[in-house]
N, C-alpha and C. Protein backbone atom coordinates (compact mmCIF):
# COMPACT_ATOMS: atom_id res chain seq x y z
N UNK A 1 -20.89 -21.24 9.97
CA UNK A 1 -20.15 -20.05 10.37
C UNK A 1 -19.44 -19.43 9.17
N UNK A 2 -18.57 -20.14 8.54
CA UNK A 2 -18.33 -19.66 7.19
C UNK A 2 -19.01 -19.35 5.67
N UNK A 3 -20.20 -19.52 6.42
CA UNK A 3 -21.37 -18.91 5.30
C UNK A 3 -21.44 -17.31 5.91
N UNK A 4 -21.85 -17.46 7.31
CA UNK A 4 -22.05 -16.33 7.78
C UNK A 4 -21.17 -15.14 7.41
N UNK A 5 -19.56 -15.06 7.63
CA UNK A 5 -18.67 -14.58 7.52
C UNK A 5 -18.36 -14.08 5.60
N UNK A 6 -19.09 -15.36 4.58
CA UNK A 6 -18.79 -14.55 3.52
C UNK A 6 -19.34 -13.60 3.22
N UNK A 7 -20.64 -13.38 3.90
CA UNK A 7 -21.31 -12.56 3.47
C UNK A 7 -21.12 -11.05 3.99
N UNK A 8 -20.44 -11.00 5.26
CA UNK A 8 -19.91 -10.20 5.56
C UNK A 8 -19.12 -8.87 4.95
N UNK A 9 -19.15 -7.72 4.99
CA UNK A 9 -18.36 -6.78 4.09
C UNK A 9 -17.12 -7.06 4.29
N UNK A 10 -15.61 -6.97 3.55
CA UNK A 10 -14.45 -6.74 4.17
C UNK A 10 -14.47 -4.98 4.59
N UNK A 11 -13.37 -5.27 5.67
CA UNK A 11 -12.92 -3.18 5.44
C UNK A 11 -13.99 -2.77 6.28
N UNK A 12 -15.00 -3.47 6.64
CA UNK A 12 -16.06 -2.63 7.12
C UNK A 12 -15.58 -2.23 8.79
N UNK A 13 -16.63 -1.22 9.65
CA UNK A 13 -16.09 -1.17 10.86
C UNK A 13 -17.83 -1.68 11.11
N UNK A 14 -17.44 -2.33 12.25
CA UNK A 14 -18.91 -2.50 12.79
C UNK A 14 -20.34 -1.74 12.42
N UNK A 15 -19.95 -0.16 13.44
CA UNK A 15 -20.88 0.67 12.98
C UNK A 15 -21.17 0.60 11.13
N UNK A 16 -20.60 0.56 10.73
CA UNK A 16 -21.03 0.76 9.13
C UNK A 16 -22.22 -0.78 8.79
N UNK A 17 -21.24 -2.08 9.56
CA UNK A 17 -22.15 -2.89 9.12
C UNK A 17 -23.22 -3.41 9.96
N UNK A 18 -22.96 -2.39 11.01
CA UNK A 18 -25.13 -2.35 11.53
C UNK A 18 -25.91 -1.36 10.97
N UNK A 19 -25.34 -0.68 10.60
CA UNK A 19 -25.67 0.12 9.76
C UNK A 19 -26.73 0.20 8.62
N UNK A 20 -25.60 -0.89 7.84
CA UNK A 20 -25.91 -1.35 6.75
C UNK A 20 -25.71 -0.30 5.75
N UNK A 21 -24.38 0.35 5.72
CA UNK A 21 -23.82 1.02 5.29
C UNK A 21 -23.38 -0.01 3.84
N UNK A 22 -23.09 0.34 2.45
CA UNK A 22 -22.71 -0.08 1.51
C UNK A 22 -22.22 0.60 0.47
N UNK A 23 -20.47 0.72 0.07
CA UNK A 23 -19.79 1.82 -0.30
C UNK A 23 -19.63 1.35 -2.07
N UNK A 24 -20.26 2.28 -2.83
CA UNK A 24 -20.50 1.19 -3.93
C UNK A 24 -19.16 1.79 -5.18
N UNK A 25 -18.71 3.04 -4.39
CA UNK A 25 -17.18 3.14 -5.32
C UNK A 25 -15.65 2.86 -4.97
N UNK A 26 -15.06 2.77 -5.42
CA UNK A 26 -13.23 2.54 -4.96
C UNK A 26 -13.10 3.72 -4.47
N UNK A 27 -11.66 3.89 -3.70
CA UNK A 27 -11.26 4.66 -3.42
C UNK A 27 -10.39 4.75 -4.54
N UNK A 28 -9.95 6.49 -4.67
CA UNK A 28 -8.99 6.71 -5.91
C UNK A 28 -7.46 6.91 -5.50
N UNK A 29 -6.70 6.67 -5.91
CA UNK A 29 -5.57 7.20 -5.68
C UNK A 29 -4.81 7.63 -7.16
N UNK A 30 -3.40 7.96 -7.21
CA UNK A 30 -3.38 8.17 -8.86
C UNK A 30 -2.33 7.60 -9.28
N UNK A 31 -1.85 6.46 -8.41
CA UNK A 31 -0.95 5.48 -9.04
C UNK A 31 -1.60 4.57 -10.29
N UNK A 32 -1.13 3.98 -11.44
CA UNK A 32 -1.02 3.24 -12.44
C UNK A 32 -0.23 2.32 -12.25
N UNK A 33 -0.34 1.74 -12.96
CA UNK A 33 0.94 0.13 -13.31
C UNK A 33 1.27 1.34 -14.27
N UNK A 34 2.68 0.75 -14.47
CA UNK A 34 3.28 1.48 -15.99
C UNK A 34 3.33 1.26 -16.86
N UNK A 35 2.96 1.38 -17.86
CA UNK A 35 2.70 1.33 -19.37
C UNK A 35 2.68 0.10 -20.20
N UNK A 36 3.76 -0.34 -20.03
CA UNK A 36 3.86 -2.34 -20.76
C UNK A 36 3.19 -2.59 -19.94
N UNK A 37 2.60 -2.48 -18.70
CA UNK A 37 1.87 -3.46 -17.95
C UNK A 37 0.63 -2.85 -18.52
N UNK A 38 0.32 -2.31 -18.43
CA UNK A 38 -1.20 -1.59 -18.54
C UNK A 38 -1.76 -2.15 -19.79
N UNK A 39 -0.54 -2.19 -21.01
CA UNK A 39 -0.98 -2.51 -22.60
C UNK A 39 -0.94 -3.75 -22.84
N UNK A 40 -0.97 -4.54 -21.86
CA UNK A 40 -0.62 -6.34 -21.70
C UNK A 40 -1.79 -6.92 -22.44
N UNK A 41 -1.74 -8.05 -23.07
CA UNK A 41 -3.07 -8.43 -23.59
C UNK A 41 -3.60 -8.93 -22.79
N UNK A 42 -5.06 -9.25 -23.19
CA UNK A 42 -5.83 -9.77 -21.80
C UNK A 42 -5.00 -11.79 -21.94
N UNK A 43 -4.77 -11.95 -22.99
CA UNK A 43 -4.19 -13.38 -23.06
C UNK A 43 -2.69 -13.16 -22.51
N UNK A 44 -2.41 -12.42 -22.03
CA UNK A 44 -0.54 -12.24 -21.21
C UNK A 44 -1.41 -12.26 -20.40
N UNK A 45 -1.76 -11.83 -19.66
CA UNK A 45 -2.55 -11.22 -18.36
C UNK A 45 -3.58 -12.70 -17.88
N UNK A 46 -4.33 -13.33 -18.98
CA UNK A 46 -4.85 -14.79 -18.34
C UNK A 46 -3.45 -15.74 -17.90
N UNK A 47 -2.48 -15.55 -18.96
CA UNK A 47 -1.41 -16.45 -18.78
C UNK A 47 -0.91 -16.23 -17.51
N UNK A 48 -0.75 -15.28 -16.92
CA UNK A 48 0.26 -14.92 -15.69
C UNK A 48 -0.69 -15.25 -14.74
N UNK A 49 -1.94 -14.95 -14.59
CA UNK A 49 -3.07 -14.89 -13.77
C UNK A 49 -3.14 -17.20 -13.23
N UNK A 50 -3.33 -17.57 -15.07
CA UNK A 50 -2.93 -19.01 -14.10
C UNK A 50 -1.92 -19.22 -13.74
N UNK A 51 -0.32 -18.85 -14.31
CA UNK A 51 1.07 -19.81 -14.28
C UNK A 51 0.89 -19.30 -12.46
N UNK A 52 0.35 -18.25 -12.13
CA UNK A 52 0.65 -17.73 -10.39
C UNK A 52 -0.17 -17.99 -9.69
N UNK A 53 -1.21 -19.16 -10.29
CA UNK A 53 -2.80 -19.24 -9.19
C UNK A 53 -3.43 -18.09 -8.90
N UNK A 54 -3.62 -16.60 -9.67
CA UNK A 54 -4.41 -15.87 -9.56
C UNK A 54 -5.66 -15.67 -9.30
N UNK A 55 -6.61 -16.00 -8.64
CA UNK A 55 -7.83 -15.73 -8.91
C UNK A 55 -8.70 -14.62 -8.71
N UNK A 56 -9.08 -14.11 -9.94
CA UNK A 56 -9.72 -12.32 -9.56
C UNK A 56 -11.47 -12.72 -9.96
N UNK A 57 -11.98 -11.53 -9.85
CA UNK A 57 -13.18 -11.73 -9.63
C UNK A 57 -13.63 -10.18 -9.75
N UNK A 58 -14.58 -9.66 -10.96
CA UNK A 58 -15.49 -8.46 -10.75
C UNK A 58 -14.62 -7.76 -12.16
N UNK A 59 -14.89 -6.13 -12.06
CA UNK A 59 -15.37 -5.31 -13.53
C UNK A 59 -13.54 -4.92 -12.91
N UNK A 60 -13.12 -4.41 -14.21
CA UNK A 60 -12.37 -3.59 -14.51
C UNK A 60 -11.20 -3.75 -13.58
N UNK A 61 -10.55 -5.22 -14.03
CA UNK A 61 -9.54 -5.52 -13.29
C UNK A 61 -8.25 -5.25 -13.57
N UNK A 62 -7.17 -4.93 -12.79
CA UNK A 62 -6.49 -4.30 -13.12
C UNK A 62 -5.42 -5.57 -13.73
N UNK A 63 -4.41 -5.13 -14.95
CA UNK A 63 -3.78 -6.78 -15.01
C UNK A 63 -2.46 -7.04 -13.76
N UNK A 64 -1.86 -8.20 -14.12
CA UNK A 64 -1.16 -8.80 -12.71
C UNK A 64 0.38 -8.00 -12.67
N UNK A 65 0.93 -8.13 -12.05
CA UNK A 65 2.20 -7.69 -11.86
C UNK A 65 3.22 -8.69 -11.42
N UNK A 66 4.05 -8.99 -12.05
CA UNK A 66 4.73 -10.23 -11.48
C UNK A 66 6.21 -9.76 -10.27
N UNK A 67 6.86 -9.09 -10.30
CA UNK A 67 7.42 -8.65 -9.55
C UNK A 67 7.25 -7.28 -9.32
N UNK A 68 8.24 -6.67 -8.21
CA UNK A 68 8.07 -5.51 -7.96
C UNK A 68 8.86 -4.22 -8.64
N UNK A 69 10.25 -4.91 -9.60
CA UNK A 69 10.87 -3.87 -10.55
C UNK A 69 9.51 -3.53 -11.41
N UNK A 70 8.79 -4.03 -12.27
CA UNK A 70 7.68 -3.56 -12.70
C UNK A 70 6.41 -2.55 -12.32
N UNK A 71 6.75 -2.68 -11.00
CA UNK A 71 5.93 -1.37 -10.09
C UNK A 71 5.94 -0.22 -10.32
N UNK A 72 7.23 0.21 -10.74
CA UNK A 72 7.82 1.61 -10.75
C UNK A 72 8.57 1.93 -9.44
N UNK A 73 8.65 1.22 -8.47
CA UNK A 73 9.13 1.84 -7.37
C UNK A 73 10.62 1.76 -7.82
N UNK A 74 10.98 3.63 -6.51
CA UNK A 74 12.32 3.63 -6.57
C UNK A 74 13.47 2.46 -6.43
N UNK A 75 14.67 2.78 -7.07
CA UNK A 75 15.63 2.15 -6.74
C UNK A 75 16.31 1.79 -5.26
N UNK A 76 15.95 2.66 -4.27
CA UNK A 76 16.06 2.55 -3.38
C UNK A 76 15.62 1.50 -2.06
N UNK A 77 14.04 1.22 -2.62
CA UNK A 77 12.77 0.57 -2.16
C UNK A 77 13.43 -1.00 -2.51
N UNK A 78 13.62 -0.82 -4.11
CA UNK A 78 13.99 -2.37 -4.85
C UNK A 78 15.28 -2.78 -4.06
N UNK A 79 15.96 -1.97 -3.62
CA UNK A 79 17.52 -2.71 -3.25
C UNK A 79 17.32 -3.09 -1.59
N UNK A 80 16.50 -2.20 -0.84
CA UNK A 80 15.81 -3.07 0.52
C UNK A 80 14.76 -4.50 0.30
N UNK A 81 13.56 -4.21 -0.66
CA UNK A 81 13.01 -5.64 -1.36
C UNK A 81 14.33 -6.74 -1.29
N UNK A 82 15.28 -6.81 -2.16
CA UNK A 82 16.30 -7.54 -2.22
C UNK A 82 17.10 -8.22 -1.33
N UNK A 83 17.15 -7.08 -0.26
CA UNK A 83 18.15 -7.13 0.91
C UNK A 83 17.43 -8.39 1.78
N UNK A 84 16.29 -8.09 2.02
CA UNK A 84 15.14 -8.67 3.02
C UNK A 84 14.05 -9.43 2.16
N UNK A 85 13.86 -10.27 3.41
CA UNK A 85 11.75 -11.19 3.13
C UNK A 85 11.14 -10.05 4.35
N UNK A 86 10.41 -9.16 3.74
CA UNK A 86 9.70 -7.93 4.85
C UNK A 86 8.67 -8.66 5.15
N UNK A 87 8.13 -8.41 6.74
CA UNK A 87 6.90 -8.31 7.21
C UNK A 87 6.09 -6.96 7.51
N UNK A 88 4.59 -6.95 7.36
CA UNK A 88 4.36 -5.28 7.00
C UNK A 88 4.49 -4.63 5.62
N UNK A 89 5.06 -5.60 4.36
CA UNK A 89 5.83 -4.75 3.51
C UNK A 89 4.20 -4.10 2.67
N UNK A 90 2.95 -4.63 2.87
CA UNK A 90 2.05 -4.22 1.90
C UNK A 90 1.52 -2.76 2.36
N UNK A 91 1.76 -2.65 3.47
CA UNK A 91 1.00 -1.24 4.63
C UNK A 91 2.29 -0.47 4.35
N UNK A 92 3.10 -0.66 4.06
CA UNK A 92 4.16 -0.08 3.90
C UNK A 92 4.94 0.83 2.62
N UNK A 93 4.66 -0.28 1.59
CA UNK A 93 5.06 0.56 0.36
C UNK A 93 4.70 1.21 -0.47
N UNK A 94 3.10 0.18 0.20
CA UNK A 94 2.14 1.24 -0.84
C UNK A 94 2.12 2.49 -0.45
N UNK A 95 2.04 2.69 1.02
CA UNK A 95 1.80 4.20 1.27
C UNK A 95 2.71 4.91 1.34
N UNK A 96 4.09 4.75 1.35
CA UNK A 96 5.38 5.36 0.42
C UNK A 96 4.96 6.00 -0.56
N UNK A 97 4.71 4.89 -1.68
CA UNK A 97 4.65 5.07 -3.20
C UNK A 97 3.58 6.35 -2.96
N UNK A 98 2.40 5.83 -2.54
CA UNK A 98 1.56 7.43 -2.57
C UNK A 98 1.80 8.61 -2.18
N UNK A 99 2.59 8.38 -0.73
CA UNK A 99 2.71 9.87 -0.23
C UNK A 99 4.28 10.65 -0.90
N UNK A 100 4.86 9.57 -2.23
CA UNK A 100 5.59 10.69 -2.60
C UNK A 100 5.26 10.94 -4.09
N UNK A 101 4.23 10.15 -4.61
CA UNK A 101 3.81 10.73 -5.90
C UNK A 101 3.14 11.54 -5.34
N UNK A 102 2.18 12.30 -4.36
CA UNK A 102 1.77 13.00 -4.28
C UNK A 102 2.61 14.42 -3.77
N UNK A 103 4.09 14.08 -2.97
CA UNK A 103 5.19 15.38 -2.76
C UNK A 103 5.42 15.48 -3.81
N UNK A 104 5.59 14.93 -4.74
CA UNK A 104 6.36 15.08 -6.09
C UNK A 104 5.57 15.65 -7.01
N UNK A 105 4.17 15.80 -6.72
CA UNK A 105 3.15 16.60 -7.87
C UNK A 105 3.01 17.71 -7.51
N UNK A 106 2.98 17.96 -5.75
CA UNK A 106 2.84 19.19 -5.13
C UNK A 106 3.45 18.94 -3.92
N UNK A 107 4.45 19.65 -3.74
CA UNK A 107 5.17 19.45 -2.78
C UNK A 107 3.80 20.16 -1.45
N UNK A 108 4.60 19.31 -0.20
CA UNK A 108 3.25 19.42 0.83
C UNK A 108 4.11 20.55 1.69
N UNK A 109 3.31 21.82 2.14
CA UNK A 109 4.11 22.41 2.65
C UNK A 109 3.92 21.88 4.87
N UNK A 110 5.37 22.58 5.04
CA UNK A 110 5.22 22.36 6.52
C UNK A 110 3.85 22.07 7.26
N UNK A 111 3.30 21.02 8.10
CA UNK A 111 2.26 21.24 8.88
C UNK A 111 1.19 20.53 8.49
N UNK A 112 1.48 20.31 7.10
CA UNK A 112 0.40 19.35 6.07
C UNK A 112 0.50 17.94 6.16
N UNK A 113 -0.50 17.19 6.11
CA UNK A 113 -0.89 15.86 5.83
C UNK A 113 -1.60 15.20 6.99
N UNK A 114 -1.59 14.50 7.19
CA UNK A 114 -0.69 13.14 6.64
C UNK A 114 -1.55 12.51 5.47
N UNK A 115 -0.63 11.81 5.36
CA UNK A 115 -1.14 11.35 3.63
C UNK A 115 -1.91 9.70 3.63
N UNK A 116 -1.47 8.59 4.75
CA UNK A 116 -2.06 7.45 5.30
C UNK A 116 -1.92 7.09 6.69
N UNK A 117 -3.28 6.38 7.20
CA UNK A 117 -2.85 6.08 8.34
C UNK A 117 -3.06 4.55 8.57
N UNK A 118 -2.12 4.02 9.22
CA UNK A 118 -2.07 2.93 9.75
C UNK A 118 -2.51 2.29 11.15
N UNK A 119 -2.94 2.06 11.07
CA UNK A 119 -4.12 1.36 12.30
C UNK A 119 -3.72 0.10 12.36
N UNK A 120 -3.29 -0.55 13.64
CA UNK A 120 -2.67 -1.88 14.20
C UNK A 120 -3.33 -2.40 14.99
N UNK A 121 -3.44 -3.31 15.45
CA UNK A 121 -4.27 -4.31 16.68
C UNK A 121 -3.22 -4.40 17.81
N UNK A 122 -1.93 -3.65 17.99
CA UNK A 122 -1.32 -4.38 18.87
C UNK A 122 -0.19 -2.80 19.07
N UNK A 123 0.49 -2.69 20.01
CA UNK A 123 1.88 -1.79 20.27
C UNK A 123 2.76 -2.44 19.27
N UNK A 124 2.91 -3.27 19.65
CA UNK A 124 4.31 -4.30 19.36
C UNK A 124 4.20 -4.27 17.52
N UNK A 125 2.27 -4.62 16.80
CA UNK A 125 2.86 -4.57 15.63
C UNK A 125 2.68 -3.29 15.04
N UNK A 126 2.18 -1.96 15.74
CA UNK A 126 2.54 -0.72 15.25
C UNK A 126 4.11 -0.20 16.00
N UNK A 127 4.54 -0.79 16.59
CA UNK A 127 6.17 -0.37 16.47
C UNK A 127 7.09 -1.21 15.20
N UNK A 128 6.70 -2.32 14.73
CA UNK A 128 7.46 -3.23 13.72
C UNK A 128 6.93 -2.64 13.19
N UNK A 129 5.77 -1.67 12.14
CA UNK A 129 5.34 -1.18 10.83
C UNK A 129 6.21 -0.09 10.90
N UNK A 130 6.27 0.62 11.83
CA UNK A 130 7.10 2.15 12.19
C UNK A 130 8.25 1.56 11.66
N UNK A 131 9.17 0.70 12.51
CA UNK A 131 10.48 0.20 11.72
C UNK A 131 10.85 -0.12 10.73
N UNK A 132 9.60 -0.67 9.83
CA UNK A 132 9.85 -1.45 8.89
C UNK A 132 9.54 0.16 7.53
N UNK A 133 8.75 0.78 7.75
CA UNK A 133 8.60 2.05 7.29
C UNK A 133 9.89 2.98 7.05
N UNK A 134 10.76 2.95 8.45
CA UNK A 134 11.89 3.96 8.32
C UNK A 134 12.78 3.37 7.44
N UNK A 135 13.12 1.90 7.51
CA UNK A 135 13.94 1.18 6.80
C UNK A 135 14.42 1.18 5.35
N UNK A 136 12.49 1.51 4.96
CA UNK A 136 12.43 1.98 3.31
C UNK A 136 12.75 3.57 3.28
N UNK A 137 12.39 3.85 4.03
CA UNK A 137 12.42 5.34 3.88
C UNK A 137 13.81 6.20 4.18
N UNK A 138 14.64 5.52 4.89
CA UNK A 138 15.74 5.95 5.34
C UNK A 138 16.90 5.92 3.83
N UNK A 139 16.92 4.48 3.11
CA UNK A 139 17.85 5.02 1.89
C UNK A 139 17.11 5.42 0.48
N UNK A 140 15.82 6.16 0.85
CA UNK A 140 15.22 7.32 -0.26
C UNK A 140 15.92 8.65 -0.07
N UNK A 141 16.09 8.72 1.29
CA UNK A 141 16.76 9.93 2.04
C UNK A 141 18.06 9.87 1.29
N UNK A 142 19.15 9.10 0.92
CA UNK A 142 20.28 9.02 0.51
C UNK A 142 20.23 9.08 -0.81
N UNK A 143 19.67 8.73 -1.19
CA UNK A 143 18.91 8.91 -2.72
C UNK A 143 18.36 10.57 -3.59
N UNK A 144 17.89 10.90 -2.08
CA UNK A 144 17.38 12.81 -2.38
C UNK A 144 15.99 12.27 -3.36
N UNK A 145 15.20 11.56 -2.77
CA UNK A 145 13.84 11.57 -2.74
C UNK A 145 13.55 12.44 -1.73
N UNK A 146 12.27 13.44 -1.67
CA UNK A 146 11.58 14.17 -1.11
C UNK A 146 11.71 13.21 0.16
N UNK A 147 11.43 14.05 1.21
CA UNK A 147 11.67 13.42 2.66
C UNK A 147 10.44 13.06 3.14
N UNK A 148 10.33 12.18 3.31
CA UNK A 148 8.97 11.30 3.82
C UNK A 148 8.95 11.02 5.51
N UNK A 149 8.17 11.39 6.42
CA UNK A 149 8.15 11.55 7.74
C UNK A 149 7.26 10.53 8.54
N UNK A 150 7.43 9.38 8.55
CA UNK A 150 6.65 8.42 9.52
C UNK A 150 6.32 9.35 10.87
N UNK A 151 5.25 8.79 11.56
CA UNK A 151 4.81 9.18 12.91
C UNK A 151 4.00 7.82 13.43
N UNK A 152 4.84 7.66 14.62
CA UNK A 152 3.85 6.13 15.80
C UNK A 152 3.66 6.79 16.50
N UNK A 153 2.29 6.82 16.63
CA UNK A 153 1.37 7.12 17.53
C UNK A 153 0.98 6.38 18.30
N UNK A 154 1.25 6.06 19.72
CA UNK A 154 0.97 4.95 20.70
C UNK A 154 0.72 5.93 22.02
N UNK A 155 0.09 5.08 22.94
CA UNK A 155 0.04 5.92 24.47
C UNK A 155 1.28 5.72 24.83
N UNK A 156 2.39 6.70 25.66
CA UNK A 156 3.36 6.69 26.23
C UNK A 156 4.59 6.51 25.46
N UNK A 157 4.38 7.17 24.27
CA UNK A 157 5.64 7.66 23.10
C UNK A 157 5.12 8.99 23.10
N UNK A 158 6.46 10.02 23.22
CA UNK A 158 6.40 11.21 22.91
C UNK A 158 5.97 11.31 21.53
N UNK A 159 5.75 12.30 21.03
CA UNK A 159 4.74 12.75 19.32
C UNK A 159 5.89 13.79 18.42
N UNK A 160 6.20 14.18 19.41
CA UNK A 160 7.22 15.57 18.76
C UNK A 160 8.24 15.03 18.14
């Protein structure tokens, strides 16, 4: 069974893998690591990769990141990180981080986007991503980061 399963695509949806659908580029986005990270030697970058049990695999890997002040994320983001151990936090910050480097290159006017969507298996854990979303997003607002607008979409929640 676990032969079966490696061979399997990740990410895929069914239809694609009866398909036999096979997506042979990344998706782009236009975040970077920032700069000392990026210029790391590949011997910093093996070092961190074992001292953390890293194991990567394939072309043009990006190097490691050991915490999240190194991210670039706001100050705001880092002092909730701190506050809390988040659940959700990977569906979460990343798509922060994108949807405001992208307000911040061009602001989105009224009516526009959305910028990611989140897809859950359950009510219960697309209401904890919603929460856990506003949480970060609520002291960016105090901060006067561009205003970032979550939406849960469930049967029997108003939309407006």
């Amino acid at each position: 069974m676990i032969e079966r399963l490696s061979d399997r695509k990740t990410l895929m949806s069914v239809r694609e893998l009866a398909k036999g659908i096979t997506y042979m580029e990344h998706l782009l986005n236009g975040w970077k690591p920032p700069l000392p990270i990026r210029r790391m030697s590949k011997k910093a970058c093996d070092f961190i990769r074992k001292q953390w049990r890293i194991i990567v695999d394939g072309e043009d890997i990006p190097p490691p990141i050991k915490n999240f002040k190194d991210m670039g994320f706001p100050e705001p983001v880092l002092k909730k990180l701190k506050a809390k151990i988040w659940k959700d936090l990977s569906f979460c910050v990343l798509l922060i981080m994108i949807a405001l480097q992208e307000e911040v290159m061009m602001p989105i006017a009224p009516g526009e986007g959305p910028f990611g969507l989140i897809i859950c298996p359950s009510r219960e854990l697309a209401r904890q991503t919603d929460e856990v979303m506003e949480q970060f997003l609520e002291p960016m607002r105090e901060f006067d980061y561009p205003e970032l607008r979550p939406l849960l979409c469930i049967g029997g929640v108003d939309m407006k």
